[in-house]
C-alpha atoms as a PDB file:
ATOM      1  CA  UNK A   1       0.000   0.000   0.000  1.00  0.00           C
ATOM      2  CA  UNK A   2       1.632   3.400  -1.109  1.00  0.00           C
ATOM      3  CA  UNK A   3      -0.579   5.006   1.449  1.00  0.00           C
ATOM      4  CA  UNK A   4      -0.439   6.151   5.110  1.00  0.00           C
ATOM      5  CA  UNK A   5      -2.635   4.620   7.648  1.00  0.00           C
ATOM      6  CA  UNK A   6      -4.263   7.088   9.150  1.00  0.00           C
ATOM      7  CA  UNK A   7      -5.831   7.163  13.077  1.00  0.00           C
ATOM      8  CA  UNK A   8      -9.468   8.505  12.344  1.00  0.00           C
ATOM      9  CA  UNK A   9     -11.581   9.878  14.956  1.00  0.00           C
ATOM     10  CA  UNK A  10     -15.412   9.944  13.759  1.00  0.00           C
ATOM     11  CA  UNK A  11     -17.994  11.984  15.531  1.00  0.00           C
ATOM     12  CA  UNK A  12     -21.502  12.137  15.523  1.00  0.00           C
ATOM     13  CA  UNK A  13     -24.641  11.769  17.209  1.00  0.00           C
ATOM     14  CA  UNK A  14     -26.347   9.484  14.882  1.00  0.00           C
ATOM     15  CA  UNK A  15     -25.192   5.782  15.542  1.00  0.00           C
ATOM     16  CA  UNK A  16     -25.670   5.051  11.848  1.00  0.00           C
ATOM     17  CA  UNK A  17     -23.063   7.431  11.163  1.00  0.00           C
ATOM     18  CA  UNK A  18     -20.569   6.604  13.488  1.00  0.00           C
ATOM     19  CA  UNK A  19     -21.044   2.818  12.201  1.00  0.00           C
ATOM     20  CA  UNK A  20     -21.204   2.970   8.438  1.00  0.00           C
ATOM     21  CA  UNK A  21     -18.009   5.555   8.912  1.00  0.00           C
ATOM     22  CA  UNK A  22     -15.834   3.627  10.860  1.00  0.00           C
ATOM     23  CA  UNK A  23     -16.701   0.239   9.008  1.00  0.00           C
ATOM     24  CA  UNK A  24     -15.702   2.003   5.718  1.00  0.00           C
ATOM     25  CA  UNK A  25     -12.486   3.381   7.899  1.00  0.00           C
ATOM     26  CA  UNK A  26     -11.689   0.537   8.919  1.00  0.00           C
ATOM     27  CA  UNK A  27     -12.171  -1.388   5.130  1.00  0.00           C
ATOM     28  CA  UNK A  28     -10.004   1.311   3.779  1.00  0.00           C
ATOM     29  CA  UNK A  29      -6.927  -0.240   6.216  1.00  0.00           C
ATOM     30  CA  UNK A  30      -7.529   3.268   8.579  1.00  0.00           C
ATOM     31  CA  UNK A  31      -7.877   2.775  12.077  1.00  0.00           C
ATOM     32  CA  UNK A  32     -10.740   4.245  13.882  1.00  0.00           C
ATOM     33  CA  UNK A  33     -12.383   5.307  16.865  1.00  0.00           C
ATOM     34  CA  UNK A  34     -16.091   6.424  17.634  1.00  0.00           C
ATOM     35  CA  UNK A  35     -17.927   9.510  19.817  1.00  0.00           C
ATOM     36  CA  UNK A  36     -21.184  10.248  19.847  1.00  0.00           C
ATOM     37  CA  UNK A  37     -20.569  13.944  20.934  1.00  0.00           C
ATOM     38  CA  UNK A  38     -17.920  16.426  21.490  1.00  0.00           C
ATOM     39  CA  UNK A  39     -17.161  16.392  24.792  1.00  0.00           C
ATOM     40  CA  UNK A  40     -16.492  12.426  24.571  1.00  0.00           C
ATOM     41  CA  UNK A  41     -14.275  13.507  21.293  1.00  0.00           C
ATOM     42  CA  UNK A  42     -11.969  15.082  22.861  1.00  0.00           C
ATOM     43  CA  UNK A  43     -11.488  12.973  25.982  1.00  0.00           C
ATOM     44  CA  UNK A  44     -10.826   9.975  23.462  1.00  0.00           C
ATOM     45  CA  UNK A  45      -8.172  12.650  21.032  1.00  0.00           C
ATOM     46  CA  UNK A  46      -6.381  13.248  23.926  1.00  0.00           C
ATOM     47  CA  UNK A  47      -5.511   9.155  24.273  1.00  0.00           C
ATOM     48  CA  UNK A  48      -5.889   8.113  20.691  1.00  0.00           C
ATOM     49  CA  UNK A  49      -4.399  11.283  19.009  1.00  0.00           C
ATOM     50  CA  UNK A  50      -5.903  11.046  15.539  1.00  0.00           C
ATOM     51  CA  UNK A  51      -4.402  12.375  12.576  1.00  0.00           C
ATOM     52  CA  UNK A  52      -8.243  13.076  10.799  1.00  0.00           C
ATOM     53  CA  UNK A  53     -11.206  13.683  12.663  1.00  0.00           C
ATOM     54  CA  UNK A  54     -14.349  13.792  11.228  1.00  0.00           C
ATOM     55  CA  UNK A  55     -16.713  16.531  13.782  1.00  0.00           C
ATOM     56  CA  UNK A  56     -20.211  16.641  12.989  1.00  0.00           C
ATOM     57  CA  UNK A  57     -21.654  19.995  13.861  1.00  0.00           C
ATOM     58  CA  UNK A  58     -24.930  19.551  16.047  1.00  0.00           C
ATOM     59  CA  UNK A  59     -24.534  17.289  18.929  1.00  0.00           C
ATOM     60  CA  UNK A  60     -25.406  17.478  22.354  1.00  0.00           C
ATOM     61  CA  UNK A  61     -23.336  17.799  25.246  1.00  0.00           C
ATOM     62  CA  UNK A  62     -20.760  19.867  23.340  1.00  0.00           C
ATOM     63  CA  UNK A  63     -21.452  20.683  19.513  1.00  0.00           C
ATOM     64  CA  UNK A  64     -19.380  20.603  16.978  1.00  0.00           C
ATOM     65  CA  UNK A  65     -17.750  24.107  16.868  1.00  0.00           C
ATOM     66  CA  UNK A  66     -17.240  23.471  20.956  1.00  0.00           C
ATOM     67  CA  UNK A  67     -15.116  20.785  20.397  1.00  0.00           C
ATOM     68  CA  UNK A  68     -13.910  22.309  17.210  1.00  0.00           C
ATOM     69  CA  UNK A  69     -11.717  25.224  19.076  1.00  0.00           C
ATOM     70  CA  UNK A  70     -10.883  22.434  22.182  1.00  0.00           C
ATOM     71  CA  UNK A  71      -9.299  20.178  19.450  1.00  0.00           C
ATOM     72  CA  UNK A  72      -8.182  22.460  17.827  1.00  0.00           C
ATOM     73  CA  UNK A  73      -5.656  23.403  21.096  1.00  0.00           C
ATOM     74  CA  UNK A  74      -5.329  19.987  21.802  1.00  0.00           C
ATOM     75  CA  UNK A  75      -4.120  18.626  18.444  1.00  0.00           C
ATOM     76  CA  UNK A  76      -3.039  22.221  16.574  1.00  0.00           C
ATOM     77  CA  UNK A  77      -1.735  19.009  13.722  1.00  0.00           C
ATOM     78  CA  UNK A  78      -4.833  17.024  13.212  1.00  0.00           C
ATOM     79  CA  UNK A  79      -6.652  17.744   9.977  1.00  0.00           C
ATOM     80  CA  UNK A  80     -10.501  18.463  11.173  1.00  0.00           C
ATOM     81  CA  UNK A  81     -13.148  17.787   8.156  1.00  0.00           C
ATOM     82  CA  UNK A  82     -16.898  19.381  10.027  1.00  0.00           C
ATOM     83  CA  UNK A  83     -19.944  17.349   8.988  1.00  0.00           C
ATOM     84  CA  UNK A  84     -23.856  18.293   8.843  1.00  0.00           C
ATOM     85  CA  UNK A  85     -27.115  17.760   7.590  1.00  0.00           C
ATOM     86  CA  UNK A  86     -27.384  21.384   7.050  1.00  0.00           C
ATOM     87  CA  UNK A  87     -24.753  23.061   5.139  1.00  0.00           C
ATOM     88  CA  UNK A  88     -25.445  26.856   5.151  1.00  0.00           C
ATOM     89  CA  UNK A  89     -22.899  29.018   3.325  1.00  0.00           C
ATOM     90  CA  UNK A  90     -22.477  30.856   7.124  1.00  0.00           C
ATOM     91  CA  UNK A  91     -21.853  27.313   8.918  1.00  0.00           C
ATOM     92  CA  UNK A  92     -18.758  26.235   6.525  1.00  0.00           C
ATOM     93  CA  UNK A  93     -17.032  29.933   6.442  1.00  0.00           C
ATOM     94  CA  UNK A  94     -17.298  29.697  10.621  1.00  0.00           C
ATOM     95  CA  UNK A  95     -16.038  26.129  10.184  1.00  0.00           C
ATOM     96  CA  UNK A  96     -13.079  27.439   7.909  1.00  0.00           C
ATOM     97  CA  UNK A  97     -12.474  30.339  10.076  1.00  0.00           C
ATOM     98  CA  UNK A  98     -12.663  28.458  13.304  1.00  0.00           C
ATOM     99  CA  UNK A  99      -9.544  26.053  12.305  1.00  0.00           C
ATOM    100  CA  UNK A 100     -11.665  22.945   9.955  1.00  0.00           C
ATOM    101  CA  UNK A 101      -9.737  21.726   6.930  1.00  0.00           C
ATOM    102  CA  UNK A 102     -12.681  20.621   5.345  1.00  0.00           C
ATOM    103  CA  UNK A 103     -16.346  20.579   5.301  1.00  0.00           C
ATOM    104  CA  UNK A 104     -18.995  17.726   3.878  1.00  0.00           C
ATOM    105  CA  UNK A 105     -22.479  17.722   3.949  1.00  0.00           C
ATOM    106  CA  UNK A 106     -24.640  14.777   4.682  1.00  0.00           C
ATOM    107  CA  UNK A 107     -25.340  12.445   3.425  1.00  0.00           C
ATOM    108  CA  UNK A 108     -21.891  12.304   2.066  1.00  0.00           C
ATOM    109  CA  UNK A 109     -20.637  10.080  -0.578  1.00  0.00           C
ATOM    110  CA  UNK A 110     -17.766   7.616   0.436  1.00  0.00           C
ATOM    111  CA  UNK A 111     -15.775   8.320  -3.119  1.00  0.00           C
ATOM    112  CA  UNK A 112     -15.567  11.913  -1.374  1.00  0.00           C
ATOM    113  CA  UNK A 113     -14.513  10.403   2.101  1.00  0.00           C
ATOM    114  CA  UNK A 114     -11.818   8.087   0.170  1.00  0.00           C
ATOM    115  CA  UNK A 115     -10.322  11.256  -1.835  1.00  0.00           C
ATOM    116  CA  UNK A 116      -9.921  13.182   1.474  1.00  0.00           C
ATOM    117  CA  UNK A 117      -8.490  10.487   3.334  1.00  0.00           C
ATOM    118  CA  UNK A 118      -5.861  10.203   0.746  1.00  0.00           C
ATOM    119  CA  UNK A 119      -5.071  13.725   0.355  1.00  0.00           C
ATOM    120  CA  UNK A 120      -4.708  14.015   4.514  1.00  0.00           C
ATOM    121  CA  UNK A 121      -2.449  10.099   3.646  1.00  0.00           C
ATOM    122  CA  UNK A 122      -0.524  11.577   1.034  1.00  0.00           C
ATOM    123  CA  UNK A 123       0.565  14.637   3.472  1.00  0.00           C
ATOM    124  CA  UNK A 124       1.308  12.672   6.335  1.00  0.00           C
ATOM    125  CA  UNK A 125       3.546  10.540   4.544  1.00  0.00           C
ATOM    126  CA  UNK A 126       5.205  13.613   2.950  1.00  0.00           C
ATOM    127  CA  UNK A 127       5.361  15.147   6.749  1.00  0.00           C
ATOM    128  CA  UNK A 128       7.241  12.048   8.225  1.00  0.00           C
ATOM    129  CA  UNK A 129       9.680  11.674   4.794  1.00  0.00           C
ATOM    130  CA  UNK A 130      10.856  15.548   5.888  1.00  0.00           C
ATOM    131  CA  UNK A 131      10.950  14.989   9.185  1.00  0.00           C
ATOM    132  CA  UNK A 132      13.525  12.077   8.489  1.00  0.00           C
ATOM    133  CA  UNK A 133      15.275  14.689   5.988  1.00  0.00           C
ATOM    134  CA  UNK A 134      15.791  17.041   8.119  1.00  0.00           C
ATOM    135  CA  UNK A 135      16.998  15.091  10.742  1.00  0.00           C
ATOM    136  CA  UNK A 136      19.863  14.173   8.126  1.00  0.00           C
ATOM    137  CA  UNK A 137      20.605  17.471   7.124  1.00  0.00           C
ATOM    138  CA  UNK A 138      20.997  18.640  11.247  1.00  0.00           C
ATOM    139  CA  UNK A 139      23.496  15.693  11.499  1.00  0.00           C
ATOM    140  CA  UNK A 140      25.479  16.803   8.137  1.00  0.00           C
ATOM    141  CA  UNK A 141      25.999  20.487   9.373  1.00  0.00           C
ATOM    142  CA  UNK A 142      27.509  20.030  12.261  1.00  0.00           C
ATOM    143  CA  UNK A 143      31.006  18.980  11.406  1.00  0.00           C
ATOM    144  CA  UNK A 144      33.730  21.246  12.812  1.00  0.00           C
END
């Protein structure tokens, strides 16, 4: 697999959601992790540290844009796609503004799931190829 696996955090109210996502997650060779609202999603980021989470925007407990600027401090890295049912031209700019990445409406088609996971993949692999490069490059300037 040319890809990265990536450590997916999905959350949402609706069990269907959280199940059909993180059963296609999972199929796709991601590994992933389930909340049903935000305040649970960020007690489980802070242990499971995901590299993509997927933040619907009306829960209970804490919504989405709650959890949004919480995860946002707690993971400043993690790429943060905001989900709804209602996708009004003033939620996704506050989504954009407030830190998301991305922004799907439901229901969402899994081709457009697949194409953002591998965009976020395709990054992190880049990400961890520098990191190793730059680690050599430390190392070669400091001969003396």
């Amino acid at each position: 697999m040319d890809r990265e696996m990536l450590r997916v955090l999905v959350v949402d109210d609706h069990p269907e959601v959280r199940d059909t996502l993180e059963a296609f997650l999972v199929a796709e060779g991601h590994l992933a992790l389930v909340a049903k609202n935000g305040r649970r999603a960020v007690e489980v980021a802070a242990h499971f540290r995901p590299d993509v989470i997927f933040l619907d925007v009306k829960m209970p407990v804490l919504d989405g844009f709650g959890a949004l600027g919480e995860l946002r401090q707690l993971l400043p890295e993690a790429e943060i796609v905001m989900m709804t049912a209602y996708p009004e031209m003033e939620t996704i700019n506050r989504a954009f503004k407030e830190g998301a990445v991305g922004f799907l409406g439901k229901p969402f088609d899994m081709a457009a799931i697949r194409a953002v996971l591998r965009e976020f993949s395709t990054r992190k692999k880049a990400a961890v190829f520098l990191q190793g490069a730059t680690g050599g490059v430390r190392g070669a300037g400091s001969a003396g």
